[in-house]
Protein backbone atom coordinates (compact mmCIF):
# COMPACT_ATOMS: atom_id res chain seq x y z
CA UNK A 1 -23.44 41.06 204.36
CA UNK A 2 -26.76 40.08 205.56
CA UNK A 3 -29.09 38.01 203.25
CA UNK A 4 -32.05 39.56 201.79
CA UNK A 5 -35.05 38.27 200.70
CA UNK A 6 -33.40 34.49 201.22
CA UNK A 7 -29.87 35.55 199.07
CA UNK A 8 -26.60 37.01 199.90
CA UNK A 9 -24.24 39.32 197.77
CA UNK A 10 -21.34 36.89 199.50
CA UNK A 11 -19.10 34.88 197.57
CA UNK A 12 -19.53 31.52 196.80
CA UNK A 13 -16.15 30.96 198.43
CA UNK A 14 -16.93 33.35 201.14
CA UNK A 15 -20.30 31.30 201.83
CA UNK A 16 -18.21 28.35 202.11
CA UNK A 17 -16.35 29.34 204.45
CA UNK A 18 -19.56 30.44 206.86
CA UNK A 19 -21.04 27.12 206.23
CA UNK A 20 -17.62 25.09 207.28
CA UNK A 21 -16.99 27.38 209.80
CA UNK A 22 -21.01 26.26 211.11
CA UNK A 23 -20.42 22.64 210.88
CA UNK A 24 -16.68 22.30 212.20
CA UNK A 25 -18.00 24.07 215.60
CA UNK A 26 -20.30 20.91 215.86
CA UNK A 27 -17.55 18.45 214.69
CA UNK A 28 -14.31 19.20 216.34
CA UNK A 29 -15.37 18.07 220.01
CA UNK A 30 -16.30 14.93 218.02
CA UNK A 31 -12.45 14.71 217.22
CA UNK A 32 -12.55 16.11 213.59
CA UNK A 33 -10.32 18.44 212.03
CA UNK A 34 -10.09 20.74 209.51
CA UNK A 35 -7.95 20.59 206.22
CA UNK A 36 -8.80 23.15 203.52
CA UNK A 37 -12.41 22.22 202.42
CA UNK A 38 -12.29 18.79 204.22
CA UNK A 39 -13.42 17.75 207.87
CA UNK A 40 -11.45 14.50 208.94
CA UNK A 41 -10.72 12.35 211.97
CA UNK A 42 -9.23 8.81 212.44
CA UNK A 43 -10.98 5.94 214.03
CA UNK A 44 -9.54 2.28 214.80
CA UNK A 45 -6.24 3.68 214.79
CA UNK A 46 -6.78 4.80 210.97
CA UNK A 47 -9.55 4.21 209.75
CA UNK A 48 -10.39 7.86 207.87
CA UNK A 49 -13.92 9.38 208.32
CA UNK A 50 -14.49 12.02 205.91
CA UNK A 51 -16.83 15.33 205.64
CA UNK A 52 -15.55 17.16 202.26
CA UNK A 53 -17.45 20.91 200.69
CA UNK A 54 -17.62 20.74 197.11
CA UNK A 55 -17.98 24.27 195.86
CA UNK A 56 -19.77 23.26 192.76
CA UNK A 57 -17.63 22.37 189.33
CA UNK A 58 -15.78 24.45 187.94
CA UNK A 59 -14.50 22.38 185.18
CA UNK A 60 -18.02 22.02 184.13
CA UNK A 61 -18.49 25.52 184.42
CA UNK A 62 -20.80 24.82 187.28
CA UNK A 63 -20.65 27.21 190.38
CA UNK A 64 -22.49 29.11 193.55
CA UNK A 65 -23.91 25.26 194.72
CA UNK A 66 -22.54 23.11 196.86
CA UNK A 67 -22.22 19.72 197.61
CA UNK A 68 -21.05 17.84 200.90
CA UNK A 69 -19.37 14.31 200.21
CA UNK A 70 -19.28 11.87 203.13
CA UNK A 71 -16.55 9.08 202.93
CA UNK A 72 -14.70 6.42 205.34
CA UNK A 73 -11.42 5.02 204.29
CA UNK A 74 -9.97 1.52 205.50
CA UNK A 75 -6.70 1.62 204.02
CA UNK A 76 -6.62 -2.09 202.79
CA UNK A 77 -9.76 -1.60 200.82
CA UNK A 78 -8.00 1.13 199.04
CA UNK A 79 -4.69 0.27 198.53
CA UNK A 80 -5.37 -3.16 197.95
CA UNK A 81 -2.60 -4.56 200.30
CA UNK A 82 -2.38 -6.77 203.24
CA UNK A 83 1.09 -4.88 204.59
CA UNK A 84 0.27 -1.41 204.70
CA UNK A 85 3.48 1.03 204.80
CA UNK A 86 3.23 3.73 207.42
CA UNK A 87 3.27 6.85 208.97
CA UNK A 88 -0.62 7.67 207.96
CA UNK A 89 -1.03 10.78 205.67
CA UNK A 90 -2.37 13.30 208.75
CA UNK A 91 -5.76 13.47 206.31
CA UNK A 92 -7.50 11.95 203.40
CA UNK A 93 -9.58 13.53 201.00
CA UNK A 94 -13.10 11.83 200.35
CA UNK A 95 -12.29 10.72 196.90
CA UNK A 96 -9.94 8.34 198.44
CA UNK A 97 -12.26 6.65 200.19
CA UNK A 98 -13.82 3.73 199.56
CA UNK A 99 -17.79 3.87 201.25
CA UNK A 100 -19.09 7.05 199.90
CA UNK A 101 -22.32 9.16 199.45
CA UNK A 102 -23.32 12.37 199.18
CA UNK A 103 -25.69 13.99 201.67
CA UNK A 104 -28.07 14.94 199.64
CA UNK A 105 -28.44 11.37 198.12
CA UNK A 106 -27.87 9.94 201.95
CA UNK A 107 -30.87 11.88 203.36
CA UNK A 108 -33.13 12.90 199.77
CA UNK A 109 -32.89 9.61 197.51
CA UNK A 110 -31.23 11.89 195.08
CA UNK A 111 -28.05 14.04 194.47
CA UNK A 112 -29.38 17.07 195.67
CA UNK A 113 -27.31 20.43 196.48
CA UNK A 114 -27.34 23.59 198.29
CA UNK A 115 -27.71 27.26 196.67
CA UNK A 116 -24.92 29.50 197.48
CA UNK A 117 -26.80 32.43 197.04
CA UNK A 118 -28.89 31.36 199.88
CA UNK A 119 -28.60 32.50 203.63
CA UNK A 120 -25.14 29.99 204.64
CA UNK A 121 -26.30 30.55 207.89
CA UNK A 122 -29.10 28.31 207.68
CA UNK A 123 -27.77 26.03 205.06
CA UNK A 124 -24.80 25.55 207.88
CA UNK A 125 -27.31 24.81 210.23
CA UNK A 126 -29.30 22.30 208.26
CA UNK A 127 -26.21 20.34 207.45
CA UNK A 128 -25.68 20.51 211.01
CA UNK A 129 -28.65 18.64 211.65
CA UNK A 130 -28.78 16.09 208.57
CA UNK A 131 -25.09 14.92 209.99
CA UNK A 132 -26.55 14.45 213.63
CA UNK A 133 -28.96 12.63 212.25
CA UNK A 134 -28.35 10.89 208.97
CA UNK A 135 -23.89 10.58 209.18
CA UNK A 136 -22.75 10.69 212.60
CA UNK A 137 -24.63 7.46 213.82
CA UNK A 138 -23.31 5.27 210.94
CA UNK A 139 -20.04 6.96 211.40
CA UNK A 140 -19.86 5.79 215.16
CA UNK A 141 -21.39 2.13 213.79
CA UNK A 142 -18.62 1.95 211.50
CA UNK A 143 -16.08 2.49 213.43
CA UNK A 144 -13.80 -0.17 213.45
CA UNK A 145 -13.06 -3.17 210.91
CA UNK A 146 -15.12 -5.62 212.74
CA UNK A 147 -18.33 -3.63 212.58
CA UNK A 148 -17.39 -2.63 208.68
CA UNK A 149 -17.19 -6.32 208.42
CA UNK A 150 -20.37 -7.24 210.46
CA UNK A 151 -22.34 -3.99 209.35
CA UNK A 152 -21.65 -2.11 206.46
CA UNK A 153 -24.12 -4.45 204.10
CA UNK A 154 -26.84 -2.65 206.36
CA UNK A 155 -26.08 1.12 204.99
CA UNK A 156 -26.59 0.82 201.03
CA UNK A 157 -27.66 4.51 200.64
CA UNK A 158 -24.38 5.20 202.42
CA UNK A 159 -22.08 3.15 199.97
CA UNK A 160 -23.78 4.20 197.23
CA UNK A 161 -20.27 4.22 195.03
CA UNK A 162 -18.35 0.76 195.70
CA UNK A 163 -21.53 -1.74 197.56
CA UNK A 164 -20.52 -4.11 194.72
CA UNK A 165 -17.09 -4.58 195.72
CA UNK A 166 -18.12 -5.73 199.47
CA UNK A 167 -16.92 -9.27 198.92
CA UNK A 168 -13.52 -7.91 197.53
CA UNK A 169 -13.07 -5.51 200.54
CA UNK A 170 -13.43 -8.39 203.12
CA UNK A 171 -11.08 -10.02 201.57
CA UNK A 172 -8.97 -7.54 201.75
CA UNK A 173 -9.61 -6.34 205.46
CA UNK A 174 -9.52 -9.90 206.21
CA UNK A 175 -5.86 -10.91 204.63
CA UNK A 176 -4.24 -7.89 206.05
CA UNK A 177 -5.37 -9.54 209.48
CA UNK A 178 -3.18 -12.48 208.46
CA UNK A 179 -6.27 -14.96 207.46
CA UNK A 180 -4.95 -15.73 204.59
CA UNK A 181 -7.56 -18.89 204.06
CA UNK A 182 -10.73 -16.73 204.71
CA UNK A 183 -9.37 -13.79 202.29
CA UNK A 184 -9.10 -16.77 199.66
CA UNK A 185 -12.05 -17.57 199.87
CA UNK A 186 -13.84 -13.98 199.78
CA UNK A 187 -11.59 -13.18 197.15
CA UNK A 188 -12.57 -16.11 194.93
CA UNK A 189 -16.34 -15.74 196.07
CA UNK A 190 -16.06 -12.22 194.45
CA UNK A 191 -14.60 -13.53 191.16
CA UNK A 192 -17.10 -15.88 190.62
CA UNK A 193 -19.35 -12.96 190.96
CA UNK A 194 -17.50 -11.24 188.15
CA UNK A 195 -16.31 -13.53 186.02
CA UNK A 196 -20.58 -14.93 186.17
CA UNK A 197 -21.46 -11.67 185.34
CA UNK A 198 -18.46 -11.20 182.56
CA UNK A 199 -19.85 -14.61 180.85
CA UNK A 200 -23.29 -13.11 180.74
CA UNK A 201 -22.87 -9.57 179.27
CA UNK A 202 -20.70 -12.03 176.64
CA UNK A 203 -23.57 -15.00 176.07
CA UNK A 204 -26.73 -12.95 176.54
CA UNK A 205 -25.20 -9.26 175.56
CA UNK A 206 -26.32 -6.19 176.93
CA UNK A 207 -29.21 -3.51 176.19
CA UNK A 208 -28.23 -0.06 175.05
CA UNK A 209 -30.90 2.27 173.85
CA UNK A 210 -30.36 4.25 171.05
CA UNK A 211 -32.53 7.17 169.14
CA UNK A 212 -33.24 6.76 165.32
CA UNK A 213 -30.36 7.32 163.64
CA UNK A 214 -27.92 7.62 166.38
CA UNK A 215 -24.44 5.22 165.74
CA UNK A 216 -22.52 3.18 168.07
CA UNK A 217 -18.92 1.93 167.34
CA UNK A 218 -18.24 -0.99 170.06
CA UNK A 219 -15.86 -3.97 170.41
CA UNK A 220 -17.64 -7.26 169.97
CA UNK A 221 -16.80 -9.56 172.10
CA UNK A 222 -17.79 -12.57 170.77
CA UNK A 223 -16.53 -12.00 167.49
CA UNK A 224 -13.18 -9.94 168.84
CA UNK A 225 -13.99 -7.30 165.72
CA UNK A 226 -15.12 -3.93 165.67
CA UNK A 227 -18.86 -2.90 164.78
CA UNK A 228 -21.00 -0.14 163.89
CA UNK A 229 -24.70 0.03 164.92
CA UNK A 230 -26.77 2.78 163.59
CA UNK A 231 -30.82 2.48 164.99
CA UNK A 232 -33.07 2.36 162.74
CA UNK A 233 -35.79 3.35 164.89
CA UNK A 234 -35.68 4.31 168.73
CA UNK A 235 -35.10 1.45 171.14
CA UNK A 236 -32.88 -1.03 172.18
CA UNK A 237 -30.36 -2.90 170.99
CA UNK A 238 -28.49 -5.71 171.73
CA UNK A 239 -24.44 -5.61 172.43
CA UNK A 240 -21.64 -8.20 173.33
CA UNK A 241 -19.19 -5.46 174.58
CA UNK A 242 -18.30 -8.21 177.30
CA UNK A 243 -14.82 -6.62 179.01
CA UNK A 244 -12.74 -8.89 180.83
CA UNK A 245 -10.35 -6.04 182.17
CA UNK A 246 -11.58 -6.74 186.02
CA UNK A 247 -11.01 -10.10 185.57
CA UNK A 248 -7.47 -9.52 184.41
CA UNK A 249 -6.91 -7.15 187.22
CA UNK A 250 -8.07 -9.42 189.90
CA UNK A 251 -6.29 -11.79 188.61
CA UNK A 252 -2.84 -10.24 188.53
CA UNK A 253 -4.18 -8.75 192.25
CA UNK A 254 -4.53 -12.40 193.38
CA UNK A 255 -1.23 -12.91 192.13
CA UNK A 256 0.38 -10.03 193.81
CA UNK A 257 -1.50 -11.15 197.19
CA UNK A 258 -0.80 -14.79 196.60
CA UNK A 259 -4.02 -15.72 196.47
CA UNK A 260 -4.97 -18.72 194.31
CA UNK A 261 -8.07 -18.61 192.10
CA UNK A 262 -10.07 -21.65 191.76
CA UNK A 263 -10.97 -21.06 187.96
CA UNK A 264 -9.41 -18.15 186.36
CA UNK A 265 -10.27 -16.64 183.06
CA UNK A 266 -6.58 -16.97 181.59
């Protein structure tokens, strides 16, 4: 049906599928293909790069908007393994990737969506030209573990979900390579980061506003005992819910990886 007066008695799934149909015509001869709701092609042998269509949330009883999610996958990073077992999966979904953005916070500063009631047409074409300009370039930048490794620190906006866990994703690119010394020394260079900002969040606490009147329950801890805040006036208060959970996992991950930490919490 054609839109009128800029909306469309299509739908939302039917929109979809005009929109997809749009942007895989542009990204196939670029060596993408098409699973379900999810554009994919393999780089550096596999290395995933990821276009995905959220048709809004249904769980959250949100619907007619959608969302495209833009992910690359290095297996490593993910499975946090030096061996990785083969064959490859033939696609990966962008949630199991570990750089991701969405385009609307890529190319707006902000998660912003598309209306489904809207002409597809044009929203096809306009995500059309936000990936020539805003995804394809980085994709064909990162495109291979050595430019991940030399480049990815350079796209923030497009790592929006894991940049803090750069150091630990060397490492692991890095030991699966066989450089066992060098992934050491990432790895440890990334618990020192955490286990700095673990002693922190437990010395100086953390700020967590709350309204007049409004309770907290938390773990303390420096004391290792239960408390219960309620604000007696709106602003912040202060909090030692220090949680040394990532440390224990990196630690048993070191462990598994035979890694030695220099100064481990335990």
């Amino acid at each position: 049906m054609s839109p009128i007066f800029g909306k469309n008695n299509l739908s939302s799934t039917e929109s979809v599928d005009i929109i997809e149909k749009i942007v895989y015509e542009y990204l196939k001869p670029l060596g993408f293909r098409k699973h379900g709701r999810t554009l994919h092609r393999f780089v550096d042998t596999d290395i995933s790069q990821v276009v995905n269509f959220q048709n809004g949330c249904p769980s959250k009883g949100v619907y007619d908007i959608l969302w495209v999610n833009i992910g690359i996958r290095v297996p490593e990073c993910v499975e946090r393994k030096f061996s990785i077992e083969k064959p490859l999966k033939k696609y990966y979904h962008e949630y199991e990737c570990n750089i991701r953005t969405r385009l609307g916070s890529l190319v707006d500063g902000k998660d912003t969506f598309y209306d489904l009631k809207k002409d597809p047409y044009k929203i096809g074409k306009d995500i059309v030209e936000r990936l020539k300009k805003f995804v394809i370039p980085v994709f064909e930048i990162l495109n291979s573990r050595d430019a991940i490794l030399k480049r990815r620190i350079e796209y923030t906006l497009f790592d929006q979900f894991n940049h803090h866990l750069i150091l630990l994703e060397e490492a692991m690119i890095i030991g699966r390579r066989g450089d066992i010394v060098e992934a050491t020394r990432l790895f440890n260079a990334y618990y020192q980061n955490a286990l700095a900002e673990y002693n922190h969040d437990l010395e100086k606490g953390t700020k967590t506003y709350l309204k007049k009147g409004e309770r907290m329950i938390y773990h303390n801890a420096k004391t290792n005992e239960t408390e219960t805040i309620i604000a007696t006036k709106n602003g912040y208060v202060t909090t030692y819910c220090a949680n040394k959970g990532h440390l224990t996992y990196l630690e048993e991950l070191a462990q598994e990886l035979g890694i030695t930490l220099c100064t481990p919490l335990t």
